[in-house]
C-alpha atoms as a PDB file:
ATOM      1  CA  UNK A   1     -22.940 -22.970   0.175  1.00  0.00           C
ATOM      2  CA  UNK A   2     -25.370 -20.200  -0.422  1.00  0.00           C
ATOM      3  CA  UNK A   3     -24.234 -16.593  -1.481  1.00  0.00           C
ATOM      4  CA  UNK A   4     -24.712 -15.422   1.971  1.00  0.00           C
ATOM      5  CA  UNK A   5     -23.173 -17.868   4.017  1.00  0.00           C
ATOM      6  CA  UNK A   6     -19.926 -17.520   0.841  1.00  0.00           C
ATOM      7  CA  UNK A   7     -19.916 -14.330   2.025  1.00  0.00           C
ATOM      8  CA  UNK A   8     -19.887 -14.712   5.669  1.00  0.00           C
ATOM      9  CA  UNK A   9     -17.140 -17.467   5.438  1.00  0.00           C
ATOM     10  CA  UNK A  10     -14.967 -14.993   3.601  1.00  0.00           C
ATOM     11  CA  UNK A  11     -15.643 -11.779   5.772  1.00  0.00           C
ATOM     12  CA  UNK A  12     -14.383 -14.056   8.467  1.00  0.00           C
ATOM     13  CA  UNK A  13     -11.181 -15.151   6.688  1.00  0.00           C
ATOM     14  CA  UNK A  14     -10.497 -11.577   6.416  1.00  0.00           C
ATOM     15  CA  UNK A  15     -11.323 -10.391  10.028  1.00  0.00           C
ATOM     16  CA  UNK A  16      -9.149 -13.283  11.127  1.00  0.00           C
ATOM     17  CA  UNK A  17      -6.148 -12.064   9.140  1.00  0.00           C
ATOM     18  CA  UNK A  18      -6.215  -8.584   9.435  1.00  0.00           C
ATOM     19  CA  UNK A  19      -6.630  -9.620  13.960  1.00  0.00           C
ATOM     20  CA  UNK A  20      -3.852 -12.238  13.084  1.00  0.00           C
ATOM     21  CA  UNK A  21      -1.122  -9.971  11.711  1.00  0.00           C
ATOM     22  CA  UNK A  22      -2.473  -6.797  13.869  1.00  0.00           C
ATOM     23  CA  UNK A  23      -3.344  -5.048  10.894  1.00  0.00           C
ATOM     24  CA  UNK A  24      -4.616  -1.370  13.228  1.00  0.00           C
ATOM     25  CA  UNK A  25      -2.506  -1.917  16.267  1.00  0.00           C
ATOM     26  CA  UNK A  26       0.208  -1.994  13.437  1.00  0.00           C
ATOM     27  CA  UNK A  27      -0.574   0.644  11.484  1.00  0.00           C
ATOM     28  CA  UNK A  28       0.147   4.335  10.599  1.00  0.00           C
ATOM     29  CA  UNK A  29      -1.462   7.222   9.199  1.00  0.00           C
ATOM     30  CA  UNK A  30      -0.315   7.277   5.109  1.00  0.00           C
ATOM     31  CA  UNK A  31      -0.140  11.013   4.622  1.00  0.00           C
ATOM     32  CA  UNK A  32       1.467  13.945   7.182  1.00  0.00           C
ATOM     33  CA  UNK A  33      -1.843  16.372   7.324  1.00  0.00           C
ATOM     34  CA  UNK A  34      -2.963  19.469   9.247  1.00  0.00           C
ATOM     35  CA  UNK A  35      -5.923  19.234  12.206  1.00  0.00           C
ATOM     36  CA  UNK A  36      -8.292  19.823   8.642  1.00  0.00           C
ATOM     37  CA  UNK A  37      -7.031  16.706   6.951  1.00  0.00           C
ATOM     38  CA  UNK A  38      -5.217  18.628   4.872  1.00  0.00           C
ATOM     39  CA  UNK A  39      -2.219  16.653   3.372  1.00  0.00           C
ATOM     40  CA  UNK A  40       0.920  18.456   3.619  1.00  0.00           C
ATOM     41  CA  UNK A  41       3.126  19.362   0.342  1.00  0.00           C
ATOM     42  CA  UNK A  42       6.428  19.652  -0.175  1.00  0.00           C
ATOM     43  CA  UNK A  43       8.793  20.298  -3.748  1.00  0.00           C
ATOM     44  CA  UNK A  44      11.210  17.371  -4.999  1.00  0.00           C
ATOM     45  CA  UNK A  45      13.562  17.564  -7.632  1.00  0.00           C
ATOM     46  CA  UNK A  46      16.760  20.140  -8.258  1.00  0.00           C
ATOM     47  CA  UNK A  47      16.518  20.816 -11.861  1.00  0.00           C
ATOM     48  CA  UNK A  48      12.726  20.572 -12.382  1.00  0.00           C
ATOM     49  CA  UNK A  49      10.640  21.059  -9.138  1.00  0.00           C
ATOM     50  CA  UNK A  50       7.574  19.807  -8.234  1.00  0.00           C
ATOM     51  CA  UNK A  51       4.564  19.768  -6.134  1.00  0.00           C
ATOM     52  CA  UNK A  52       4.365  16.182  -4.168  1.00  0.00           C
ATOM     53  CA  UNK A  53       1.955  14.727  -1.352  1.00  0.00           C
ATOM     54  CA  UNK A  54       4.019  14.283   2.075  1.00  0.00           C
ATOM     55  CA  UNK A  55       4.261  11.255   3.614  1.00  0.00           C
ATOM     56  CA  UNK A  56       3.469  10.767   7.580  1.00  0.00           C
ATOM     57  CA  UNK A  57       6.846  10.229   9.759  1.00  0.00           C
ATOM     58  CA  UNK A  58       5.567   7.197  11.594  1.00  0.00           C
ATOM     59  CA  UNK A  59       4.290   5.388   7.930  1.00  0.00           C
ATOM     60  CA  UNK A  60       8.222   6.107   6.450  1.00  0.00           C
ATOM     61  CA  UNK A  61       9.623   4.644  10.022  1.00  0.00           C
ATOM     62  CA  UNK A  62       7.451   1.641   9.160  1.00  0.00           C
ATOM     63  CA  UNK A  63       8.783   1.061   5.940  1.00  0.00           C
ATOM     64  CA  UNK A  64      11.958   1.138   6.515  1.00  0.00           C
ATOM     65  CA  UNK A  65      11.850  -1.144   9.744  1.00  0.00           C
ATOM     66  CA  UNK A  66      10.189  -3.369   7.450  1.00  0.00           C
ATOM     67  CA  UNK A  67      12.304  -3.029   4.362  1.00  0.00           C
ATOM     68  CA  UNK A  68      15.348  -3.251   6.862  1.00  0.00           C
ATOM     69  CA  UNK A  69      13.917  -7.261   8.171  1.00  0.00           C
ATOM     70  CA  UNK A  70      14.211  -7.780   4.491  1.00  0.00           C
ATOM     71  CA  UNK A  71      17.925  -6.312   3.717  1.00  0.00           C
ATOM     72  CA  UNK A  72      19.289  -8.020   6.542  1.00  0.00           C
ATOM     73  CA  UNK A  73      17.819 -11.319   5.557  1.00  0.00           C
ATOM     74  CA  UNK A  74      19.298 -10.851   1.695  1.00  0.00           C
ATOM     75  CA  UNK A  75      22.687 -10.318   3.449  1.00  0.00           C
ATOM     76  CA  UNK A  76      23.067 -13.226   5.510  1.00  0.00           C
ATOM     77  CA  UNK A  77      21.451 -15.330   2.621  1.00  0.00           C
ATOM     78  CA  UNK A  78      18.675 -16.752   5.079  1.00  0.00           C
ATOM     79  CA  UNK A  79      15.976 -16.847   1.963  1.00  0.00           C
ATOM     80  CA  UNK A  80      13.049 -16.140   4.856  1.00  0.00           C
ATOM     81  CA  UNK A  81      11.269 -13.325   3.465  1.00  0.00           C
ATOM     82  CA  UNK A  82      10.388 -12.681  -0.090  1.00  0.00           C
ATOM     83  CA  UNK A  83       9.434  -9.154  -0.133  1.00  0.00           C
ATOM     84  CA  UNK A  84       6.578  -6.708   1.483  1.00  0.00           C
ATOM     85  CA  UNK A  85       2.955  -6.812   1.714  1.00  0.00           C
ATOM     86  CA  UNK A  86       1.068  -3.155   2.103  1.00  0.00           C
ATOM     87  CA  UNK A  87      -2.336  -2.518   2.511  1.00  0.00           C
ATOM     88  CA  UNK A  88      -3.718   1.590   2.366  1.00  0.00           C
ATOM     89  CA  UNK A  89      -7.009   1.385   4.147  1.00  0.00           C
ATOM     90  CA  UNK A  90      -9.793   3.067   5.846  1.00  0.00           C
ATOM     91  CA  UNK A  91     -11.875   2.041   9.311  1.00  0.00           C
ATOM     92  CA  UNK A  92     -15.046   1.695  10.357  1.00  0.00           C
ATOM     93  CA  UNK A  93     -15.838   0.853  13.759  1.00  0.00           C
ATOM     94  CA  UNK A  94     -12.977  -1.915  14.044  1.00  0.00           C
ATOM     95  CA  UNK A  95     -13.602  -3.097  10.469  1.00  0.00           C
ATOM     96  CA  UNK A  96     -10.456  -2.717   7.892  1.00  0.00           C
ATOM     97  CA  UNK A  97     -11.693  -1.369   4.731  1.00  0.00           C
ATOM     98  CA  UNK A  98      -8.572  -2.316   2.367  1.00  0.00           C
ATOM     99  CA  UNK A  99      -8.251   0.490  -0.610  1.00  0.00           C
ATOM    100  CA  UNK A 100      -5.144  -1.035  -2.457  1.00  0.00           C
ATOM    101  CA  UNK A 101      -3.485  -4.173  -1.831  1.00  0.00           C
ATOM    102  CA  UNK A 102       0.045  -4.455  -3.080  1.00  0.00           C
ATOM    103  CA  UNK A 103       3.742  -5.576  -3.145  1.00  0.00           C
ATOM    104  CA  UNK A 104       7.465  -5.180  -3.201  1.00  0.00           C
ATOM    105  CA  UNK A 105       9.955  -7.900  -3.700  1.00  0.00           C
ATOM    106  CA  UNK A 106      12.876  -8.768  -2.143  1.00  0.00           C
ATOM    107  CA  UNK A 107      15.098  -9.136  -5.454  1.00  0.00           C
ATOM    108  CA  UNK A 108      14.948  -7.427  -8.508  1.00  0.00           C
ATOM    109  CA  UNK A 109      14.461  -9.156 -12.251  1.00  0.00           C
ATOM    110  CA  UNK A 110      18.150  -8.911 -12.840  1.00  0.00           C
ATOM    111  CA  UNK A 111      19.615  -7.878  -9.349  1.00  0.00           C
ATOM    112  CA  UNK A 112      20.012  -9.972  -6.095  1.00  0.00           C
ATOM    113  CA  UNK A 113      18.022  -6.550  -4.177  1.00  0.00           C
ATOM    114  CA  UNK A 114      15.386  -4.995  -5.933  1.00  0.00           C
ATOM    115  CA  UNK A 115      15.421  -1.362  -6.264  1.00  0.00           C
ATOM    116  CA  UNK A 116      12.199  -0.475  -4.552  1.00  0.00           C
ATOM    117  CA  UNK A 117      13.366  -1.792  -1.145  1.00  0.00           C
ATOM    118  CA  UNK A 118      16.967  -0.277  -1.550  1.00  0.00           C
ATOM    119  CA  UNK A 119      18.609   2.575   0.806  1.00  0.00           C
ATOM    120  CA  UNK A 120      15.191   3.353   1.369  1.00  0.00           C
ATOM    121  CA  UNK A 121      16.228   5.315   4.802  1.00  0.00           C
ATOM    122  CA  UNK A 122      18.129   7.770   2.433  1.00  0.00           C
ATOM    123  CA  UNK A 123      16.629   7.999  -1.160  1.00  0.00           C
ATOM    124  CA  UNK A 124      12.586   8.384  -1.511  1.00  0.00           C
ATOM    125  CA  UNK A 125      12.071   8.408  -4.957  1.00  0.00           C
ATOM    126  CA  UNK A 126      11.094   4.271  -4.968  1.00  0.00           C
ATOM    127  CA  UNK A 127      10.196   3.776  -1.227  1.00  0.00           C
ATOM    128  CA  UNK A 128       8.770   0.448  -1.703  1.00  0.00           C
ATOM    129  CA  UNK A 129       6.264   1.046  -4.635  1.00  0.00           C
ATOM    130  CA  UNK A 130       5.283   4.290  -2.318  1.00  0.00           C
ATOM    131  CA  UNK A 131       8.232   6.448  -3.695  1.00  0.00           C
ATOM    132  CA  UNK A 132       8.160  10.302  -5.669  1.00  0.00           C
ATOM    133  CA  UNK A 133       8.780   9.492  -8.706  1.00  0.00           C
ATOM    134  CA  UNK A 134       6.565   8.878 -11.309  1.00  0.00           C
ATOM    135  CA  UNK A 135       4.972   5.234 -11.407  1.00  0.00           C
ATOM    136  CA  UNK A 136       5.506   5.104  -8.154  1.00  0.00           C
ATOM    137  CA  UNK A 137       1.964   5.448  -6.050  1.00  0.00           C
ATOM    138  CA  UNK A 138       3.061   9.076  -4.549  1.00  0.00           C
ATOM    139  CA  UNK A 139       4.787  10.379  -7.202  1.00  0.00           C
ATOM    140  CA  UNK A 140       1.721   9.161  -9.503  1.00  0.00           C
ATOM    141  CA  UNK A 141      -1.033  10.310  -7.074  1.00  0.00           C
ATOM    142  CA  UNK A 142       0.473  13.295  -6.499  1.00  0.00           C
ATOM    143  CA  UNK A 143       0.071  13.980 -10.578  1.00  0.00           C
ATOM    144  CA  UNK A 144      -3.190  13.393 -10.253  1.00  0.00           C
ATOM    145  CA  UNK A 145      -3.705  15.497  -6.802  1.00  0.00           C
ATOM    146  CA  UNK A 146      -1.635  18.516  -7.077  1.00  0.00           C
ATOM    147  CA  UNK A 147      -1.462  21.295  -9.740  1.00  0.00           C
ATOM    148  CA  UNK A 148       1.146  21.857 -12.055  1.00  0.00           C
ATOM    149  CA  UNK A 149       2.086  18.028 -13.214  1.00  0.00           C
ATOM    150  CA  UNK A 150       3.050  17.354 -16.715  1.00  0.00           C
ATOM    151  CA  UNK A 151      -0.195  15.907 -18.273  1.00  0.00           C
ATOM    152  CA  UNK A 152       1.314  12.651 -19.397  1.00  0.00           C
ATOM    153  CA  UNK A 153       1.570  11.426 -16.097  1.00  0.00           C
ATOM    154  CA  UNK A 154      -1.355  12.088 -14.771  1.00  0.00           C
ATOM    155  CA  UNK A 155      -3.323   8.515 -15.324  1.00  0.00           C
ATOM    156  CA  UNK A 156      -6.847   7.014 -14.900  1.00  0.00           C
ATOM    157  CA  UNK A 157      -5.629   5.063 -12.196  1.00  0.00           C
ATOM    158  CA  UNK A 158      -4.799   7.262  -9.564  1.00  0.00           C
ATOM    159  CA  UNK A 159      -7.681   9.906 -11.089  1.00  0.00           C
ATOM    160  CA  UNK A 160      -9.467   7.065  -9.438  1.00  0.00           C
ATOM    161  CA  UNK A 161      -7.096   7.174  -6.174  1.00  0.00           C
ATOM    162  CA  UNK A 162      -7.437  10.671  -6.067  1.00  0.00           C
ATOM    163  CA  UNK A 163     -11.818  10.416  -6.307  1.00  0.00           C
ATOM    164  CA  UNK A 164     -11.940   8.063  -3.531  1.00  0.00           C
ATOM    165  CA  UNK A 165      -9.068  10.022  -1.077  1.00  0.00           C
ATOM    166  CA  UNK A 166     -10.146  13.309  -1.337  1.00  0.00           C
ATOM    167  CA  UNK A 167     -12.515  15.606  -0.887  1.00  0.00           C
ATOM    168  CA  UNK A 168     -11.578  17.293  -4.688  1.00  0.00           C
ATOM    169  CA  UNK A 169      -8.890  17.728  -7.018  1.00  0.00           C
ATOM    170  CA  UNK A 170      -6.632  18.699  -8.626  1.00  0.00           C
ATOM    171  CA  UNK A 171      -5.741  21.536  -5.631  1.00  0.00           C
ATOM    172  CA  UNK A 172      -2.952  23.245  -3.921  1.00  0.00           C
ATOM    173  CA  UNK A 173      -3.847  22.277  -0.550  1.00  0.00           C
ATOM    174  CA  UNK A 174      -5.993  18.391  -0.853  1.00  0.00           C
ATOM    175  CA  UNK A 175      -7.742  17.148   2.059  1.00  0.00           C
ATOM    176  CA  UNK A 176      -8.908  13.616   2.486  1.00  0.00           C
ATOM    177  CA  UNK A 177     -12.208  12.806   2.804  1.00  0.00           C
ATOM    178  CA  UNK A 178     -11.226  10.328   6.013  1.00  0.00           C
ATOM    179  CA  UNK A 179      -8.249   8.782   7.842  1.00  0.00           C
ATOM    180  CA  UNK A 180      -5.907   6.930   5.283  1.00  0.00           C
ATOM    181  CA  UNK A 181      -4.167   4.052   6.792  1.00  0.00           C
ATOM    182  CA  UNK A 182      -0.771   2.323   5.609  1.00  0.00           C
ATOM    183  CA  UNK A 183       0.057  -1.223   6.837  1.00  0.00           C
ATOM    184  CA  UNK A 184       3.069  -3.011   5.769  1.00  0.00           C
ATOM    185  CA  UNK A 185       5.001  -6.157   6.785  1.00  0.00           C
ATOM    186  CA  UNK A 186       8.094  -7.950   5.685  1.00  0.00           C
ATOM    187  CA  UNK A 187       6.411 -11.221   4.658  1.00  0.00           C
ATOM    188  CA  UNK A 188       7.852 -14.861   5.944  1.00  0.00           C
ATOM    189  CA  UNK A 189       7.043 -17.218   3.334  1.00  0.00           C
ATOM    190  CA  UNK A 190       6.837 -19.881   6.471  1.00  0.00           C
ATOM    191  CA  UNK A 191       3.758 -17.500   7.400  1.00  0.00           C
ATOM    192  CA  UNK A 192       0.257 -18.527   6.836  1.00  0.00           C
ATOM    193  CA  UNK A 193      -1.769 -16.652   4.283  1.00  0.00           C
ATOM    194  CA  UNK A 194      -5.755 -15.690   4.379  1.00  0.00           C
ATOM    195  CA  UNK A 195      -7.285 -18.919   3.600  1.00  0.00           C
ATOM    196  CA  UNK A 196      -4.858 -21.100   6.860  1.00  0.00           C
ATOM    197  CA  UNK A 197      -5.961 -24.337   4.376  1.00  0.00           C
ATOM    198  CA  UNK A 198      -3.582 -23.348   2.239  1.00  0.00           C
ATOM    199  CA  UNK A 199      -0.965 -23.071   4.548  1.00  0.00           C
ATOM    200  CA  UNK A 200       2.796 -21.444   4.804  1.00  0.00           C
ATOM    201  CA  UNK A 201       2.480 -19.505   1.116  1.00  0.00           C
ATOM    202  CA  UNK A 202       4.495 -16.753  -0.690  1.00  0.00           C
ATOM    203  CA  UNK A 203       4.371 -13.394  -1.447  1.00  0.00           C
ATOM    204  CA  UNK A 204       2.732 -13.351  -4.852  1.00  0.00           C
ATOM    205  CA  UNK A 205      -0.159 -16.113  -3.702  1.00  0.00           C
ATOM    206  CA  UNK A 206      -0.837 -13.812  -0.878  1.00  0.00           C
ATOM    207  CA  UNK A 207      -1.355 -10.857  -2.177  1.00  0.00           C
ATOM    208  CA  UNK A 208      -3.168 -12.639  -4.973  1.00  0.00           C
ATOM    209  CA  UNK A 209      -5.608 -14.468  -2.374  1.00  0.00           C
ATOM    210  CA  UNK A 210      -6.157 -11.317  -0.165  1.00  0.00           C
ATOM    211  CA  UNK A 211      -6.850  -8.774  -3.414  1.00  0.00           C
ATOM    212  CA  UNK A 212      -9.293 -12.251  -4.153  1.00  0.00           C
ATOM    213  CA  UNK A 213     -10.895 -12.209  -1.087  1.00  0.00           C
ATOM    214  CA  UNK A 214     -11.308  -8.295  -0.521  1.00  0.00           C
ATOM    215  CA  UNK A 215     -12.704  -7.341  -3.885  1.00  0.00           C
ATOM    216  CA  UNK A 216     -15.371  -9.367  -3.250  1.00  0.00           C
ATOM    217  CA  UNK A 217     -16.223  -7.939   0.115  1.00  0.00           C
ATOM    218  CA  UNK A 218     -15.477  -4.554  -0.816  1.00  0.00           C
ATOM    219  CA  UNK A 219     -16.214  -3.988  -4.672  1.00  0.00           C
ATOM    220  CA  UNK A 220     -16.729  -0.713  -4.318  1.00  0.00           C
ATOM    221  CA  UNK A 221     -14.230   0.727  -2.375  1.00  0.00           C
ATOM    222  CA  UNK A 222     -11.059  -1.087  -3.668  1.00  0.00           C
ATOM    223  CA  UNK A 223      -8.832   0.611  -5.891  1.00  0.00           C
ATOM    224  CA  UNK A 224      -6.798  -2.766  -6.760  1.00  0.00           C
ATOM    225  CA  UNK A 225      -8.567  -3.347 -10.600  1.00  0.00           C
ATOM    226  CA  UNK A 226      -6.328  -6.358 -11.639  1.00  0.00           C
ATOM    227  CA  UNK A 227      -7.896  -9.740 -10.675  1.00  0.00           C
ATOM    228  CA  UNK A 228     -11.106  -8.377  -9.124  1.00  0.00           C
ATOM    229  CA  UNK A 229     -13.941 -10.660  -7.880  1.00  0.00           C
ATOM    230  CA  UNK A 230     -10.688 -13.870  -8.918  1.00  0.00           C
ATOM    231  CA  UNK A 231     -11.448 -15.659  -5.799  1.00  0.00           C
END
């Protein structure tokens, strides 16, 4: 196959999944903002207080819907689901343009329910990879975003995050340069993947086949740096 028609067959792999699994109708916005795009801020922590970007309502409802498919499937020891697959994302016209592609496993190294997908209703500081604290993708961008951050956490990575989200930083009120979307879903491992060859798969080979597939349709826009171009 010529580099074109590569190209084509893979733009319609991902069209297919992200119609497939309903990737806008299923969606939310990722931050709570103003009518300006201005992301909302809030102050976490009792002892030491500090400056974090808000979440939107309906994107923590959807996590924890999700998260909850995943709980309830630990505690009846059904073995279905092996964790979450998110996707932050712009549109364009009623294209998906992924900006990070990522995970969050059912069980932990040494625990039979990993941490990130724990209590998440109650405690936000893991929230499924999308938690406050630090290495965590809000408590990180946030560091990056927001004034007044210990320097040591604020990281080349989400210095890039913060480039491609908003308009500039680091500032006390950040507004995004466009509509950031959040997609998640508690992931079957009877469920077929991006490439339907292939066919039921797990978590791990699909978010390694979809970060595959979308770096090379969108090199410049995705913020996922491990394994780019792999596929």
């Amino acid at each position: 196959m010529t580099e074109p028609q590569v190209t084509g067959r893979r733009k319609a792999l991902w069209d297919a999944f992200c119609h497939n699994q309903k990737i806008t109708e299923n969606s939310s916005p990722l931050f709570d903002t103003d009518h300006e795009s201005i992301v909302r801020v809030r102050q976490v922590g009792k002892t030491l207080s500090r400056s974090i970007l808000s979440r939107s309502e309906s994107m923590e409802a959807r996590v924890i819907a999700e998260t909850n498919i995943l709980l309830k499937d630990i505690e009846h020891n059904n073995e279905q689901y092996d964790g979450l697959i998110y996707m932050m994302f712009t549109r364009q016209n009623d294209d998906v343009i992924p900006l990070y592609i990522g995970k969050a496993e059912s069980k932990g190294r040494s625990n039979p329910v990993s941490a990130n997908i724990k209590d998440v209703a109650r405690v936000k500081d893991k929230f499924a990879r999308w938690g406050d604290n630090y290495q965590y993708h809000i408590g990180d961008l946030s560091a990056s975003v927001l004034p007044g951050h210990d320097a040591r956490y604020v990281t080349l990575k989400y210095q890039h995050w913060a480039e491609s989200l908003f308009v500039s930083y680091p500032v006390e009120r950040p507004q995004l340069k466009q509509d950031i979307w959040f997609w998640c879903k508690a992931w079957n491992k009877n469920n077929t993947g991006i490439w339907p060859e292939f066919g039921p798969i797990r978590l791990t080979f699909l978010e390694y086949l979809l970060i595959g597939v979308a770096s090379s349709l969108f090199p410049e826009t995705l913020l996922n740096r491990e394994g780019h171009s792999r596929v």
